[in-house]
Protein backbone atom coordinates (compact mmCIF):
# COMPACT_ATOMS: atom_id res chain seq x y z
CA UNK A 1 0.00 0.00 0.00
CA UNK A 2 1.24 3.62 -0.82
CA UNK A 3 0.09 6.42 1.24
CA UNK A 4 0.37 9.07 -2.37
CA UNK A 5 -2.91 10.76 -3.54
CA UNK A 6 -3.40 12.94 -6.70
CA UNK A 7 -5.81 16.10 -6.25
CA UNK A 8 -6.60 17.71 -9.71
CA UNK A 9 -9.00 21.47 -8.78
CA UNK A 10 -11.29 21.31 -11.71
CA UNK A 11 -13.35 24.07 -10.30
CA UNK A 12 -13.41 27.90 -10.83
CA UNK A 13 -12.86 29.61 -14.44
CA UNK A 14 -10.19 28.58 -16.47
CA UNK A 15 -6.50 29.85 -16.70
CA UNK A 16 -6.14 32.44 -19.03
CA UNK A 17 -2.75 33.49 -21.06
CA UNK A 18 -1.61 35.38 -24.22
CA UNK A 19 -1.39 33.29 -27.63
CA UNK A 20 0.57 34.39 -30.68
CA UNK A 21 -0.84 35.32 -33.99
CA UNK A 22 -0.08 33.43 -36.97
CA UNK A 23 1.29 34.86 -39.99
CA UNK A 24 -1.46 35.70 -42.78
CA UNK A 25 -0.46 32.99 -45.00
CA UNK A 26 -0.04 30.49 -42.63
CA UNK A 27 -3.43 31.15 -40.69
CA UNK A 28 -4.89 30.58 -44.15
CA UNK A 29 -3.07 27.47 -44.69
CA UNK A 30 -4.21 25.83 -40.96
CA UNK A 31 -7.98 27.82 -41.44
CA UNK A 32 -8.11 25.45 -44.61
CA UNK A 33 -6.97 22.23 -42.89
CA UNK A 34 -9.27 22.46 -39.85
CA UNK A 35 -11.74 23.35 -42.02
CA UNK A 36 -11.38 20.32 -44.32
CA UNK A 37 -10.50 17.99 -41.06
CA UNK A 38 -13.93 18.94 -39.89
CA UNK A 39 -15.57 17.90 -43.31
CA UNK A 40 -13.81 14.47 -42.67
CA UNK A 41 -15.28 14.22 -39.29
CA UNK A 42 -11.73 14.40 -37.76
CA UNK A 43 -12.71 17.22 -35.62
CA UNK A 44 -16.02 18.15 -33.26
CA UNK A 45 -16.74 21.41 -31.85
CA UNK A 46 -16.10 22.19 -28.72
CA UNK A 47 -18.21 24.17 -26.09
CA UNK A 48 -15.68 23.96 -23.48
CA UNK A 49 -14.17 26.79 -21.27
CA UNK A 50 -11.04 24.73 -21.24
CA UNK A 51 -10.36 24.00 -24.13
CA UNK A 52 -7.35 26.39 -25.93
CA UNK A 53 -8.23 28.63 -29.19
CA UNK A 54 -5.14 26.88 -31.09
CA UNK A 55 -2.16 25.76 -29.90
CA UNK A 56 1.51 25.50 -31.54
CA UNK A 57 4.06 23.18 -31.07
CA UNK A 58 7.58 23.28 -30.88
CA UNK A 59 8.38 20.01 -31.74
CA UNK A 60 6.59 20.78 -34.96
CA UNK A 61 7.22 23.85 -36.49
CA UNK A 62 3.89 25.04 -36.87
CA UNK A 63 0.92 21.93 -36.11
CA UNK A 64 -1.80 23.55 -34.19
CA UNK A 65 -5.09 22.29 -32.48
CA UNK A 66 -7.50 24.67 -31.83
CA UNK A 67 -11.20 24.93 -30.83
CA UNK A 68 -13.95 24.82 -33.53
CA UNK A 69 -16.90 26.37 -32.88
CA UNK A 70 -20.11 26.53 -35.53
């Protein structure tokens, strides 16, 4: 037996920080993927406080996630 315990707070409003724009061309580029990914039913929209606008990685140069609302 261990004597550990995990405590996640999912209460209260979500954390809030600063996101970087995209370059024109390149917001076009991802607009047109998440739009298509969405056709495919790769994607669902999200209602969710928590979940983040979009997203960039760094092991990627530029593959994003982002929110999709209709």
């Amino acid at each position: 037996e261990h004597t550990i315990t995990n405590c996640i707070e999912t209460i209260g409003p979500p954390v809030y920080f600063g996101i970087g724009r995209l370059a024109p061309n390149r917001y076009h580029v991802a607009k047109n993927q998440f739009d298509r990914m969405l056709e495919l039913g790769l994607l669902r929209p999200s209602s969710s406080n928590w979940s983040c606008q979009y997203k960039r990685s760094q092991r990627y140069k530029w593959l994003m996630t982002r929110r999709v609302e209709r």
